[in-house]
Protein backbone atom coordinates (compact mmCIF):
# COMPACT_ATOMS: atom_id res chain seq x y z
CA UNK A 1 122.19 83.09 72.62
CA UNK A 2 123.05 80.76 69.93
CA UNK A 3 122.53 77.28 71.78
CA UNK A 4 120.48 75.14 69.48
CA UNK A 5 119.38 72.31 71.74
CA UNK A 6 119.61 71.89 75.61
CA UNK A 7 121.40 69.36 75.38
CA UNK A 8 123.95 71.45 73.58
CA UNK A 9 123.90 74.12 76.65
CA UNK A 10 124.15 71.76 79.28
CA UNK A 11 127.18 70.15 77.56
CA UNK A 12 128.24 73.77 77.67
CA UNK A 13 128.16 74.17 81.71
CA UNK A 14 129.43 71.03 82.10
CA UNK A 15 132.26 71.14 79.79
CA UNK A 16 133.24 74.82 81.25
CA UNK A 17 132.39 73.48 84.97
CA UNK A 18 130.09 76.89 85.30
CA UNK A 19 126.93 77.13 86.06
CA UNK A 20 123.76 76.89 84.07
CA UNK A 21 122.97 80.63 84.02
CA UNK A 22 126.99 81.17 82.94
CA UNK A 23 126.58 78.97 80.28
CA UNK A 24 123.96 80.84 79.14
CA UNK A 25 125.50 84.86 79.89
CA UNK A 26 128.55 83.68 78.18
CA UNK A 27 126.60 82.41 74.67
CA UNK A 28 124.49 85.78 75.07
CA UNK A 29 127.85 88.43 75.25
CA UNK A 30 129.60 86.12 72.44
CA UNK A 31 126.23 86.93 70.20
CA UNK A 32 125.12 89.88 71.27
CA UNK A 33 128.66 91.89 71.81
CA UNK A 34 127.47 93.32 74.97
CA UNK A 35 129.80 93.67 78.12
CA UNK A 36 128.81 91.57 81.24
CA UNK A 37 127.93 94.64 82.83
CA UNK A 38 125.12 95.56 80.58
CA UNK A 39 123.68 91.77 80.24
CA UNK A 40 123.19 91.98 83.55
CA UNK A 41 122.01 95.45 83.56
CA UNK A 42 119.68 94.62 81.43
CA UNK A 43 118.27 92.08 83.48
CA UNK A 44 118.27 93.03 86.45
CA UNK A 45 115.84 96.28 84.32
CA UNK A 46 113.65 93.63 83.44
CA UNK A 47 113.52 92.05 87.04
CA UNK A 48 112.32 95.57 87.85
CA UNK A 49 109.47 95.43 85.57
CA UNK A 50 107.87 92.79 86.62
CA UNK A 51 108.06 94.06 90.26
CA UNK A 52 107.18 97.77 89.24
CA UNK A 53 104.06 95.84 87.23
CA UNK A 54 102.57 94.00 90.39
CA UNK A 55 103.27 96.55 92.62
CA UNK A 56 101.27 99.12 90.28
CA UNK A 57 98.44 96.83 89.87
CA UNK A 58 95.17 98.94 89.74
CA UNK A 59 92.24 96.46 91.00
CA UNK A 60 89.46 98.91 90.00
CA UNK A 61 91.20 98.96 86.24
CA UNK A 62 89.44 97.14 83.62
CA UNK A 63 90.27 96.85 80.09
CA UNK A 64 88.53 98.50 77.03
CA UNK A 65 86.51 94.96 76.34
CA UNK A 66 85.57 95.06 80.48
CA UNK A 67 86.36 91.57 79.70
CA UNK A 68 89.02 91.49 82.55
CA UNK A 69 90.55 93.52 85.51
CA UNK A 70 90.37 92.95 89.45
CA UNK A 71 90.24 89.04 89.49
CA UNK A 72 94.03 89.36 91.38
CA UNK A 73 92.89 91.49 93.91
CA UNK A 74 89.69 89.24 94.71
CA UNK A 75 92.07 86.02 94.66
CA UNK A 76 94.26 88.30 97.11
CA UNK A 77 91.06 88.67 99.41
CA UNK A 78 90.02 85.75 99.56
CA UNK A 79 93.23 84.06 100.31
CA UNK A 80 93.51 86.75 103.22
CA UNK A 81 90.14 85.47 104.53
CA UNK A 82 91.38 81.67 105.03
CA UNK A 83 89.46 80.84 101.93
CA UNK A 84 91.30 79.22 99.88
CA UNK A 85 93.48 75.58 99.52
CA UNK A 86 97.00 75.65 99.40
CA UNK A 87 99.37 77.39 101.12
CA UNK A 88 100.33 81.10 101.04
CA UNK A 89 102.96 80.55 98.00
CA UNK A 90 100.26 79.07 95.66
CA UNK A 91 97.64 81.41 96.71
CA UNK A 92 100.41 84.30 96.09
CA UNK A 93 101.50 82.58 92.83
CA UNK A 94 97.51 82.39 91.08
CA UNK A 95 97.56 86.35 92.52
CA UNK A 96 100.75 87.31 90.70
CA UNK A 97 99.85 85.59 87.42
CA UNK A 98 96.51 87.47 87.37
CA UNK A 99 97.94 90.65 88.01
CA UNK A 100 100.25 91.02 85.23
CA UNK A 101 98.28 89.30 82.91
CA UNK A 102 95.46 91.32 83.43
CA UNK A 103 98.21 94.66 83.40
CA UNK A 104 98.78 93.35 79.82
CA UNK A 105 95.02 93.40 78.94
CA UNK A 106 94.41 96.76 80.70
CA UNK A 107 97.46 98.06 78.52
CA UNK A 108 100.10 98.82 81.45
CA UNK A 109 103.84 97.80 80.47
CA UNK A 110 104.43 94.09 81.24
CA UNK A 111 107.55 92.20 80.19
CA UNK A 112 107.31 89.56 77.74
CA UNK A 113 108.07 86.28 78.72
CA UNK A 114 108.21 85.27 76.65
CA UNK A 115 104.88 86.69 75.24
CA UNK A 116 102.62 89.64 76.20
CA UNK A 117 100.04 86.80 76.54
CA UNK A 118 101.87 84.52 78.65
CA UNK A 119 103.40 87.44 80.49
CA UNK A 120 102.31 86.04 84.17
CA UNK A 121 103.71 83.20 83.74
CA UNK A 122 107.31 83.55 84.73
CA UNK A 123 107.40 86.39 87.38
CA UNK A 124 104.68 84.65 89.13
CA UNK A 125 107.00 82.00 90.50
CA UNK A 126 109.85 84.82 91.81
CA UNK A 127 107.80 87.55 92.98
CA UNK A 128 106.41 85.66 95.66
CA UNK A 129 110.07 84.20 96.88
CA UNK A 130 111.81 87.56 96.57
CA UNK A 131 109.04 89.17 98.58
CA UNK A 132 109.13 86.94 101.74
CA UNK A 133 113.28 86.78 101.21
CA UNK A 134 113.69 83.63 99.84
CA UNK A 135 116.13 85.00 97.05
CA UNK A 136 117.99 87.94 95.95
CA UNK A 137 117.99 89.76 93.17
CA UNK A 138 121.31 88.05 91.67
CA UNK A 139 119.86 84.71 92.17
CA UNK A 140 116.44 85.75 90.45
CA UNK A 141 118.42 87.42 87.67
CA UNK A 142 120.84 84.00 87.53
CA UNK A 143 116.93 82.37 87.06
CA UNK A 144 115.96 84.52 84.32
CA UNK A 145 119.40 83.87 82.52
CA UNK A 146 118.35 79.99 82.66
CA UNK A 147 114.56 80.88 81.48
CA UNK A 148 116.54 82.50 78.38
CA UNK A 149 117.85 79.74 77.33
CA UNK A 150 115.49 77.45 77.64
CA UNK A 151 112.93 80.01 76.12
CA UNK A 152 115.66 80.88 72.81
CA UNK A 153 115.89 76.88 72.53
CA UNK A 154 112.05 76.37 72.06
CA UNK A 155 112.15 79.48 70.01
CA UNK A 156 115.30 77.90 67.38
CA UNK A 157 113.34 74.92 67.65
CA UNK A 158 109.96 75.23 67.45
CA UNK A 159 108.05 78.55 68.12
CA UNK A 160 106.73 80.63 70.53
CA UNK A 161 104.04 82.29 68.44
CA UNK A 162 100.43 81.26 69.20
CA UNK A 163 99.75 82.07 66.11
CA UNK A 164 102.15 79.17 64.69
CA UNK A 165 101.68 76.68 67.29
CA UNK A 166 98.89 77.70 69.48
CA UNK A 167 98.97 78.05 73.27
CA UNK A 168 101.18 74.97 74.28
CA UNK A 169 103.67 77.54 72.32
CA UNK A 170 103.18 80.75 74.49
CA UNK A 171 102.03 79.64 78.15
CA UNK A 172 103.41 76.52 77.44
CA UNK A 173 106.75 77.59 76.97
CA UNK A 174 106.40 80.07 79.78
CA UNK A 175 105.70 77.44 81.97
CA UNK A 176 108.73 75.40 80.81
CA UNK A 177 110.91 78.50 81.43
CA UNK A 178 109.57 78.92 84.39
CA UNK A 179 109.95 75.51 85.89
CA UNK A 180 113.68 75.50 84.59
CA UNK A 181 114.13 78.83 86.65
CA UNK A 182 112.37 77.99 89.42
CA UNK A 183 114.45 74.65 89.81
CA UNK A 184 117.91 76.97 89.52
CA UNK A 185 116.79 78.81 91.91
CA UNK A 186 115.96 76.01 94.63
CA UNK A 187 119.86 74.49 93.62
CA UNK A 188 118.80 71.59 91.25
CA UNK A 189 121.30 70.50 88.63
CA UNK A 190 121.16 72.03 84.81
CA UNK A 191 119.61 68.14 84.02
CA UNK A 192 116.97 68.62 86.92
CA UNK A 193 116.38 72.53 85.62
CA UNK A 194 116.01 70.22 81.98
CA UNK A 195 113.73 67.50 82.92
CA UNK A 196 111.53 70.41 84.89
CA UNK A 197 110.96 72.36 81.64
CA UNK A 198 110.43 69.30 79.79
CA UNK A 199 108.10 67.92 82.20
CA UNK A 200 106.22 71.55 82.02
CA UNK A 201 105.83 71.72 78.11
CA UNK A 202 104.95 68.35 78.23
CA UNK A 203 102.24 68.99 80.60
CA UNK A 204 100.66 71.49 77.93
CA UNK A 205 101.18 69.68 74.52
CA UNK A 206 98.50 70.49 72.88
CA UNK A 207 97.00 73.69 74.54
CA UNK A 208 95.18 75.50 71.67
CA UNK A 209 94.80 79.12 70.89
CA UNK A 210 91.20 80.38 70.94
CA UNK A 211 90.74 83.66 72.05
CA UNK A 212 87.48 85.06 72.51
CA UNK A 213 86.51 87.69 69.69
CA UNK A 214 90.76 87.60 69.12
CA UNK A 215 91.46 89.63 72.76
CA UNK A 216 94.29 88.26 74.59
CA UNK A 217 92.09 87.68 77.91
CA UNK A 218 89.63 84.70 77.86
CA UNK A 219 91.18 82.46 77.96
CA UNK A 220 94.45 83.47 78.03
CA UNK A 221 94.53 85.59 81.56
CA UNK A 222 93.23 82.34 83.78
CA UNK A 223 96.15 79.98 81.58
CA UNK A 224 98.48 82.27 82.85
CA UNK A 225 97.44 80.62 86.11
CA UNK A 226 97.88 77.22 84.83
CA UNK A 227 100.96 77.36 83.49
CA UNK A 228 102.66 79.75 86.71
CA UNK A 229 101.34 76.37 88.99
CA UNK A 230 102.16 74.13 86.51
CA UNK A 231 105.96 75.34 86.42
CA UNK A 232 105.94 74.94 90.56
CA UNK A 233 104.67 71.26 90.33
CA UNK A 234 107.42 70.31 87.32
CA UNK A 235 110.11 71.97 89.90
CA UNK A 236 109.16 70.04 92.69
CA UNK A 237 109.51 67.14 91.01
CA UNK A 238 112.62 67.47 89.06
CA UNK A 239 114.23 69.16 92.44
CA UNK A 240 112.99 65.88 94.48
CA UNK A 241 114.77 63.85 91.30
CA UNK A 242 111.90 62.83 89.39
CA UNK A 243 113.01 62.55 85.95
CA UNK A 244 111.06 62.69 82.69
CA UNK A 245 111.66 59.84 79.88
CA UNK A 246 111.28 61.83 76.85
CA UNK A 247 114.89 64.44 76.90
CA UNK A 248 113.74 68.01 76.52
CA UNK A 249 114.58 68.56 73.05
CA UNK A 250 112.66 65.84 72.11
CA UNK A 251 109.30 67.79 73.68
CA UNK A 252 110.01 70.47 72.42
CA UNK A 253 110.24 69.44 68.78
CA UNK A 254 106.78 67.34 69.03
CA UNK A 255 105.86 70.59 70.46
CA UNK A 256 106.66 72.40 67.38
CA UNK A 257 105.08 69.42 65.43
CA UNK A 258 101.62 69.36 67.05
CA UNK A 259 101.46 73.31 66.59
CA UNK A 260 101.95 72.22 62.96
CA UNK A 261 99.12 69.27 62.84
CA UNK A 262 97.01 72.30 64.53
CA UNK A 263 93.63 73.54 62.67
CA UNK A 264 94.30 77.28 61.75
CA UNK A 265 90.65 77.55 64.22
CA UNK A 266 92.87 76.69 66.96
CA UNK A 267 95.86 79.16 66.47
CA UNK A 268 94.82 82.48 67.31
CA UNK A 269 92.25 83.22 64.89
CA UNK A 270 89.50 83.26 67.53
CA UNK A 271 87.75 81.03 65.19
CA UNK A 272 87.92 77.78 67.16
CA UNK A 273 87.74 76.42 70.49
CA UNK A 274 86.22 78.40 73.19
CA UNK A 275 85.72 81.22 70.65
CA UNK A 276 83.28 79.47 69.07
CA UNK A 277 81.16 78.66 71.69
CA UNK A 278 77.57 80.19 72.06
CA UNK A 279 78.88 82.91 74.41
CA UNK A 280 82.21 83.30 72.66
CA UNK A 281 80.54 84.10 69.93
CA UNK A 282 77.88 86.19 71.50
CA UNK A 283 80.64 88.04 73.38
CA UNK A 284 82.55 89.06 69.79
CA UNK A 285 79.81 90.22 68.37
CA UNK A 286 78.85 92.78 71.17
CA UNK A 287 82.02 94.09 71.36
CA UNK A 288 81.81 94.63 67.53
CA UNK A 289 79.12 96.52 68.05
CA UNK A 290 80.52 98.50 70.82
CA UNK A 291 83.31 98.89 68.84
């Protein structure tokens, strides 16, 4: 996909009077040299994934650290015993996001989206629809196309590596994807699917990197959570025509300019934020030990 802006793709839709997700198959077979057929082959294998992933959640698995593992299934629980706020989609949204992030920890194949850390993030959102028949399979996959672009955008733009721009650059991004998809899906306009992403990345300017003794699981499991509810609150809002003042490229350049202004402590060094507390601390160096 060789769209450089948003701006730049949804002048692409318009101009071609397609849709949002063509706009975005059609720069992806002109780069990549693929037939449709395989494009959406290939997606539709990844849709798979992320359904084979929750479905083969193990809630007595936890990773090496025993830092994480079975938090989904007592989310799942709880929200069965009338325990929790929300309605059944939220509770089934904070489930999914656990599961796969915790899949990732535990070691399991996950698909990342666009990071192994903020792998929850994005099939979160569309398990839960697909599941009680709210979508198909060719609308999710029409999603995912959108959460491409948006995702290759932030990528040409700014970054998606923690380790360059912190968190706001992993789950943040996620959740921008994942607004823009979930919006898509629902019917909103490319500009709506736009001001949801930029209202999501927005949302988690900022966000630091600081994982405890440098494992991708506290914090980074719960943000999963955070940014999967964060995308369905941007979507809302852009689907109900709430718009955002600052234009998507535009938040996702300060984006890449805060990661910049970011200590090195706060970019996946697990030197820095909740890292460094007392029990951060005290956390990495038992494990060292273990280890």
């Amino acid at each position: 996909m060789a769209f450089l802006s948003c701006e730049e793709m949804l002048a692409a839709a318009r101009s071609q009077k397609i849709t949002l997700a063509e706009a975005v198959l059609r720069s992806d077979l002109e780069e990549s040299r693929l037939t449709e057929a395989h494009s959406r082959a290939a997606m539709r294998h990844l849709w798979q994934v992320m359904q084979a992933t929750s479905q083969e959640y193990d809630p007595a698995q936890r990773s090496r650290s025993g830092l994480s593992g079975g938090d989904a299934a007592k989310v799942e629980q709880a929200w069965q015993q009338g325990r929790l706020l929300g309605d059944d989609y939220l509770a089934a949204v904070t489930a999914e996001a656990l599961k796969t992030a915790e899949c990732n920890a535990c070691m399991k194949r996950i698909v990342a989206a666009p990071t192994a850390g903020s792998c929850g993030v994005l099939p979160a959102v569309l398990l839960p629809l697909a599941r009680a028949g709210q979508t198909d399979e060719d609308a999710v996959c029409d999603a995912l196309y959108v959460a491409a672009g948006f995702g290759q955008v932030i990528a040409a733009r700014a970054t998606l590596a923690g380790a360059e721009g912190g968190c706001q650059a992993e789950v943040g991004a996620a959740s921008a994807m994942a607004a823009a998809a979930l919006c898509n899906l629902k019917g909103g306009t490319p500009e709506q699917c736009a001001a949801a992403a930029a209202m999501a990345l927005g949302n988690l300017l900022g966000l630091v990197c600081d994982p405890v003794a440098g494992l991708v699981e506290v914090p980074c499991i719960k943000r999963n959570v955070v940014g999967a509810v964060n995308a369905v609150s941007c979507a809302n809002m852009a689907l109900a025509g709430v718009d955002y003042a600052i234009p998507c490229d535009e938040v996702i350049d300060a984006m890449g300019r805060v990661g910049s202004l970011l200590s090195p402590d706060l970019r996946e060094t697990g030197q820095g934020g909740l890292a460094a507390t007392p029990t951060g601390v005290k956390i990495a160096r038992q494990l060292a030990q273990e280890g």
